[in-house]
C-alpha atoms as a PDB file:
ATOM      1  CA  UNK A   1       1.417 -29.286 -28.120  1.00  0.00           C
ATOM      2  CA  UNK A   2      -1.701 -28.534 -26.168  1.00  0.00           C
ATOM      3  CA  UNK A   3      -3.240 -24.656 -25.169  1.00  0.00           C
ATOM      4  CA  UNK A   4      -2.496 -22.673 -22.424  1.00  0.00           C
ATOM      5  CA  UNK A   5      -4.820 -20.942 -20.503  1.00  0.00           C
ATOM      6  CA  UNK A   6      -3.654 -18.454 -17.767  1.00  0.00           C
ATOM      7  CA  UNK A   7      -5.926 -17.299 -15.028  1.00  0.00           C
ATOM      8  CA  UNK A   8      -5.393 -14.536 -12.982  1.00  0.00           C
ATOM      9  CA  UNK A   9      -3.167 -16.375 -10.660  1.00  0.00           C
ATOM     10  CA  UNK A  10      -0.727 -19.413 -13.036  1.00  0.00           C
ATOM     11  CA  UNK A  11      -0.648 -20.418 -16.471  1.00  0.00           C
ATOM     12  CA  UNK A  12      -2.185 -24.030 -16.688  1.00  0.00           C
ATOM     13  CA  UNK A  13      -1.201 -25.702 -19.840  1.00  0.00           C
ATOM     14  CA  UNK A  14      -3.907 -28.255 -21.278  1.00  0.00           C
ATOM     15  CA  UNK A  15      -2.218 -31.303 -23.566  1.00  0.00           C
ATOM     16  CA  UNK A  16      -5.216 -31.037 -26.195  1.00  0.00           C
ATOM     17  CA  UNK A  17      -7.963 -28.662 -26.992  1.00  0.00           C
ATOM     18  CA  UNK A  18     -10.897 -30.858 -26.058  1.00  0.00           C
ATOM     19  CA  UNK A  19     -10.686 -30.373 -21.873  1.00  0.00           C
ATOM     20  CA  UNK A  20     -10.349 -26.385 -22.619  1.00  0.00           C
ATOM     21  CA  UNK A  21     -13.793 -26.625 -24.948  1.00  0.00           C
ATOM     22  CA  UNK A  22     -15.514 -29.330 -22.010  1.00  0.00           C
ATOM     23  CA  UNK A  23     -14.519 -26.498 -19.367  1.00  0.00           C
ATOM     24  CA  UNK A  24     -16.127 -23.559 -21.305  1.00  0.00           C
ATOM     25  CA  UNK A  25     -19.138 -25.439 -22.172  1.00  0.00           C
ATOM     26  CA  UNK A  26     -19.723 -26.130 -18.232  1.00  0.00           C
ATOM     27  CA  UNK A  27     -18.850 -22.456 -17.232  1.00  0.00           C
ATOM     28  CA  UNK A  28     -22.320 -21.117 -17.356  1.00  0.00           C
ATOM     29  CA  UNK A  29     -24.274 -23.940 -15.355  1.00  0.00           C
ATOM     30  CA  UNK A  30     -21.686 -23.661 -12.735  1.00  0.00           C
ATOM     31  CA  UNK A  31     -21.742 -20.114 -12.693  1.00  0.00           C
ATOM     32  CA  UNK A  32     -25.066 -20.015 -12.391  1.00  0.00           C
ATOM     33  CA  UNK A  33     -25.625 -22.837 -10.199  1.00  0.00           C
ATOM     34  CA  UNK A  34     -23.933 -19.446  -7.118  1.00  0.00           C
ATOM     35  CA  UNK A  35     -26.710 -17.467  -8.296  1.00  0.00           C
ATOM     36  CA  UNK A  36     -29.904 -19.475  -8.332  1.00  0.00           C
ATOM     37  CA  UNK A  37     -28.964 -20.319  -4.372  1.00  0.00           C
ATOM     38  CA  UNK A  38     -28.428 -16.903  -3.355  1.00  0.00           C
ATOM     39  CA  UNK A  39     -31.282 -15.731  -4.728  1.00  0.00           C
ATOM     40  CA  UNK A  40     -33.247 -18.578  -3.019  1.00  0.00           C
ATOM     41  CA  UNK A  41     -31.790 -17.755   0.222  1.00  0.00           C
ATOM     42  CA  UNK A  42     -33.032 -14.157  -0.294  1.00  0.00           C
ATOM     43  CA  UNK A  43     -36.522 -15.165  -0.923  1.00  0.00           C
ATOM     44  CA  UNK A  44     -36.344 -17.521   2.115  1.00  0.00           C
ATOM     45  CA  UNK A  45     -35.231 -14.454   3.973  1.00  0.00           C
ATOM     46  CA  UNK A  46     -38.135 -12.583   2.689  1.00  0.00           C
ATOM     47  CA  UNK A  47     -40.859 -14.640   2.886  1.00  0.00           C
ATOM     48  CA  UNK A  48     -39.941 -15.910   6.589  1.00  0.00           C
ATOM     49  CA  UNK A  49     -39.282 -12.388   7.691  1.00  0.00           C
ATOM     50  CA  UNK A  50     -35.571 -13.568   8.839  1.00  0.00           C
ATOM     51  CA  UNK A  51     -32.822 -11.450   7.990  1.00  0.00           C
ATOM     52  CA  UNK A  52     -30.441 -13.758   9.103  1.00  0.00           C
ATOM     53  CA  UNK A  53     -30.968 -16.481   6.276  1.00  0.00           C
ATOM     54  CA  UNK A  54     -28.939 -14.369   4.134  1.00  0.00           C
ATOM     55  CA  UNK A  55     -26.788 -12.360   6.514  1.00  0.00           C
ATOM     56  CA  UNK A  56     -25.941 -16.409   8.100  1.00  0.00           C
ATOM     57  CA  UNK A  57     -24.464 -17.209   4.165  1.00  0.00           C
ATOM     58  CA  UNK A  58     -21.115 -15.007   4.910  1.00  0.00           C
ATOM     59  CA  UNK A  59     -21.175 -14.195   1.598  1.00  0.00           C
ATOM     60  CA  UNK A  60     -20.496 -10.508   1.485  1.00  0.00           C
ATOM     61  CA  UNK A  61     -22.822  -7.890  -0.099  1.00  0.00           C
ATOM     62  CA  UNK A  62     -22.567  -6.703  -3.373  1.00  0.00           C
ATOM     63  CA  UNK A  63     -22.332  -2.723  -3.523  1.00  0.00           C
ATOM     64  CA  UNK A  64     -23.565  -1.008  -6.060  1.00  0.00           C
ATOM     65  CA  UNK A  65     -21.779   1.860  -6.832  1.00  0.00           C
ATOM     66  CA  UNK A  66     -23.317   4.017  -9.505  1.00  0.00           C
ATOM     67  CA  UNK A  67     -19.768   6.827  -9.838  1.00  0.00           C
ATOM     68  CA  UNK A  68     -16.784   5.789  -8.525  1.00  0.00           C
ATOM     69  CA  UNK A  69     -15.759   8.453  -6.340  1.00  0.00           C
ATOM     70  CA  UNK A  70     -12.547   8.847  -4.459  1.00  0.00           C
ATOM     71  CA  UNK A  71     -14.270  10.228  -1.107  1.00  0.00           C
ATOM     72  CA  UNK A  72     -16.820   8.346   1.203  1.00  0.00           C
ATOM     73  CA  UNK A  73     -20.107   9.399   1.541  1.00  0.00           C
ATOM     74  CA  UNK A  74     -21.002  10.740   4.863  1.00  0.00           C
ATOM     75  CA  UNK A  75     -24.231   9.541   6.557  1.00  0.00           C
ATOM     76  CA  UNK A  76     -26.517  12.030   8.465  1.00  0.00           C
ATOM     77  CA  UNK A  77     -27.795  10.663  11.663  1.00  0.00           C
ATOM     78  CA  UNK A  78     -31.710  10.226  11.723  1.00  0.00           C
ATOM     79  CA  UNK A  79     -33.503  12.945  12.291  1.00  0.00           C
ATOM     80  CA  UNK A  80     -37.146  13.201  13.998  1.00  0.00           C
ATOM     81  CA  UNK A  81     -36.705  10.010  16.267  1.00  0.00           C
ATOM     82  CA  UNK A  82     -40.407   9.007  17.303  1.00  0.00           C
ATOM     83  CA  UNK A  83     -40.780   6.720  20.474  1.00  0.00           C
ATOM     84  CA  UNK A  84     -44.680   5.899  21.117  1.00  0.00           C
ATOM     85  CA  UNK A  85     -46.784   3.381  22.985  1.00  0.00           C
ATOM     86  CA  UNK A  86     -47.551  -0.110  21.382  1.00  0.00           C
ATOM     87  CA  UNK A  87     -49.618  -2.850  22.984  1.00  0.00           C
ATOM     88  CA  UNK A  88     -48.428  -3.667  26.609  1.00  0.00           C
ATOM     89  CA  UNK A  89     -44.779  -4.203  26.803  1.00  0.00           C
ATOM     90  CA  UNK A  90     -44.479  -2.679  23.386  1.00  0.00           C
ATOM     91  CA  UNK A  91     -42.626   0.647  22.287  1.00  0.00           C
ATOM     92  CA  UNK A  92     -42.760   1.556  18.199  1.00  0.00           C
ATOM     93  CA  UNK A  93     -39.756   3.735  17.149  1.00  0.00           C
ATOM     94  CA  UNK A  94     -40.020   5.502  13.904  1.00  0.00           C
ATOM     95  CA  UNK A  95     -37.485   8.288  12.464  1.00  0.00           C
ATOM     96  CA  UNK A  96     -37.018  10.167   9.041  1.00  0.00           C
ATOM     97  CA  UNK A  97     -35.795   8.162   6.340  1.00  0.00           C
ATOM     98  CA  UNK A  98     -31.812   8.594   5.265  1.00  0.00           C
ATOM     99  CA  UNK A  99     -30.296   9.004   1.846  1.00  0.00           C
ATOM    100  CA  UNK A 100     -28.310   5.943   0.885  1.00  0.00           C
ATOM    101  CA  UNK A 101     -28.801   4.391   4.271  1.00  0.00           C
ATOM    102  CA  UNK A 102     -29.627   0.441   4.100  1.00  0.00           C
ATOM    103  CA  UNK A 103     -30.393  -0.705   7.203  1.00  0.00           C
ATOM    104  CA  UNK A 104     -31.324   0.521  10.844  1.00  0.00           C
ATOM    105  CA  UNK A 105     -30.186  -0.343  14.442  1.00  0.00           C
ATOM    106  CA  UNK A 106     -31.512   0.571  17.458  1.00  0.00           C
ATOM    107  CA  UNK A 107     -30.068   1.271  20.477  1.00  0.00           C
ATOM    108  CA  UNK A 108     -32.098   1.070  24.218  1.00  0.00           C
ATOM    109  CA  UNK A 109     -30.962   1.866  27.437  1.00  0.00           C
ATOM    110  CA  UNK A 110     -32.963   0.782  30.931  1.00  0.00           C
ATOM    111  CA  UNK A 111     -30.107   2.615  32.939  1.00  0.00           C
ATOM    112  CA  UNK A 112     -28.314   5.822  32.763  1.00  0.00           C
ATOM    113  CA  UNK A 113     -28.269   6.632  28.867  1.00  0.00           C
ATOM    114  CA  UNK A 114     -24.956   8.905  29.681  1.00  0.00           C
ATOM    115  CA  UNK A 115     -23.122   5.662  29.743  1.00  0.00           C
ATOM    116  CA  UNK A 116     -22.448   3.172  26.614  1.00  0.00           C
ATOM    117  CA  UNK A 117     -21.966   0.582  28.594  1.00  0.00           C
ATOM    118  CA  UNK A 118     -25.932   0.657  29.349  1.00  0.00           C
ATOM    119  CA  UNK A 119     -27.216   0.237  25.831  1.00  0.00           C
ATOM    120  CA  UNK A 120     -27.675  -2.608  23.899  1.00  0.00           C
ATOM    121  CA  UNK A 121     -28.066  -2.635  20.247  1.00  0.00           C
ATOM    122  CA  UNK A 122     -31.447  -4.298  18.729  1.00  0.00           C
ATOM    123  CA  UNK A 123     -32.105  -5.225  14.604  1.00  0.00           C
ATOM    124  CA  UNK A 124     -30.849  -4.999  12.061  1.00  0.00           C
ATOM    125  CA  UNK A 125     -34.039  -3.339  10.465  1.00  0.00           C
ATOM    126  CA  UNK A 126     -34.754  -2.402   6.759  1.00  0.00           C
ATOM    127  CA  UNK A 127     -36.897   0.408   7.606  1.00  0.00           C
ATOM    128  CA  UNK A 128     -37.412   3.081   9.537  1.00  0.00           C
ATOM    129  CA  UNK A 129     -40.513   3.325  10.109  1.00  0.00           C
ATOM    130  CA  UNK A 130     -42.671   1.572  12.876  1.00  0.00           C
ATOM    131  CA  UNK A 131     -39.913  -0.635  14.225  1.00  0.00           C
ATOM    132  CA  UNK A 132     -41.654  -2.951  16.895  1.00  0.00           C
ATOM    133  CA  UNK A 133     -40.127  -3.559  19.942  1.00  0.00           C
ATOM    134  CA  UNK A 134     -41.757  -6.001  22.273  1.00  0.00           C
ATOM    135  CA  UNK A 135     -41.146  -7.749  25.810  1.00  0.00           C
ATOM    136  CA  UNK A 136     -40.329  -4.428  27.885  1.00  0.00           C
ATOM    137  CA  UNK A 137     -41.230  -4.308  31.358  1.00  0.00           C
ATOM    138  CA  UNK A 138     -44.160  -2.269  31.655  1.00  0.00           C
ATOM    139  CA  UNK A 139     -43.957   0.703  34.044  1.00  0.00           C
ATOM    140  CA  UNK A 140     -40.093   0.927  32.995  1.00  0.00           C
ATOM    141  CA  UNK A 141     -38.209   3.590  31.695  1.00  0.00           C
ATOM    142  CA  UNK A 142     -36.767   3.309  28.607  1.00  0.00           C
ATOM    143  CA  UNK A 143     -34.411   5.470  26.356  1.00  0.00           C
ATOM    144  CA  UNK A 144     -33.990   4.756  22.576  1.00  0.00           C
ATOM    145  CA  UNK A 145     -31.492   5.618  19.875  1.00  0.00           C
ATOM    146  CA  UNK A 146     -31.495   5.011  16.158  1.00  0.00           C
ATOM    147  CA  UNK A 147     -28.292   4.922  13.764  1.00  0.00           C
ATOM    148  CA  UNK A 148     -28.117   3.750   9.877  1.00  0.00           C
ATOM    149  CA  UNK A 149     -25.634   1.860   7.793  1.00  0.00           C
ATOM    150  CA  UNK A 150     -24.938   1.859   4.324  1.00  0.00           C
ATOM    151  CA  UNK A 151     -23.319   3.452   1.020  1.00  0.00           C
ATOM    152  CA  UNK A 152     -19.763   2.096   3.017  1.00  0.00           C
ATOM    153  CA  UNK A 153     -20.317   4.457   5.728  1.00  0.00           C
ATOM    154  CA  UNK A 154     -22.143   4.367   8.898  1.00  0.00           C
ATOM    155  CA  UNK A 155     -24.251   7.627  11.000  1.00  0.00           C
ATOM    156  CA  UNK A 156     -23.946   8.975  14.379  1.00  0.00           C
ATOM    157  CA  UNK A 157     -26.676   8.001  16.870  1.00  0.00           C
ATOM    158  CA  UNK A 158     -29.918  10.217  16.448  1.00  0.00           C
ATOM    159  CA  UNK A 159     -30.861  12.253  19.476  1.00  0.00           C
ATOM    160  CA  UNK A 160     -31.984  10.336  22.238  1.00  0.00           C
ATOM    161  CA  UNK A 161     -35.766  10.106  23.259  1.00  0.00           C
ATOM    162  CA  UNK A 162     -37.251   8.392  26.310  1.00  0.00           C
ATOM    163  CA  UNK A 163     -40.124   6.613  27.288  1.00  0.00           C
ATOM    164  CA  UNK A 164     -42.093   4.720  30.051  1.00  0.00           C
ATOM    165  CA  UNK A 165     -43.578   1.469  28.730  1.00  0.00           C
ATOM    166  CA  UNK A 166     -46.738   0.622  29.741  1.00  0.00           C
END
């Protein structure tokens, strides 16, 4: 009469056995056909410096959870925010490293830093350390902000440090 083989949504039934061996001799090329691309598109990413090769897939990240645990972890803002002087037009921000946290944004105000509607978020960033911000208008004032995503949860904003470009 045939097998049947029953996935996680229907039964399909096959009329012979020889379709349901031809289908699990193909299963790992086209399983790993998925792999081998995403792992070129994170090389790409890497070795062109552009976070958005990957990010541009919409494929979403895999989380690696090492427990399961029932309550989500909760992200300390950074700590130690560091705004200094660059080349002209150029501001480095660097801040203390956080547990867990995968990537950084960066928030910059020109106006009244009291107000969200003033700041504009810049990155993503995977570090924390020397982030380079160029093209600001030298002789401006400028106020920065750092927060961190990752381990499902998201920060608060760091403390908020200002600084005239020059």
């Amino acid at each position: 009469m045939g097998q049947t083989f029953t996935t996680k949504f229907r039964k399909i039934q096959f009329p012979d056995g020889h379709k349901l061996a031809e289908r699990d001799a193909l299963r790992p090329t086209t399983e790993l056909v998925p792999t081998i691309f995403l792992q070129w598109a994170q090389i790409r990413s890497v070795r062109e410096d552009d976070l958005t090769i990957v990010t541009g897939l919409g494929v979403p990240p895999k989380i690696q959870t090492s427990k399961p645990s029932n309550a989500t972890a909760v992200m300390t803002s950074p700590q130690k925010l560091q705004v200094k002087q660059g080349k002209t037009g150029c501001a480095l921000i660097s801040t203390g490293k956080v547990s867990k946290a995968r990537i950084y944004w960066v928030g910059i105000c020109e106006g009244d830093p009291s107000s969200e509607e003033s700041w504009k978020l810049l990155g993503p960033y995977e570090h924390c350390r020397n982030i380079e911000l160029t093209g600001l208008e030298p002789g401006k004032l400028y106020y920065f902000r750092v927060k961190c995503f990752g381990a499902g949860s998201e920060s608060p904003w760091s403390a908020i440090v200002s600084l005239r470009v020059v």
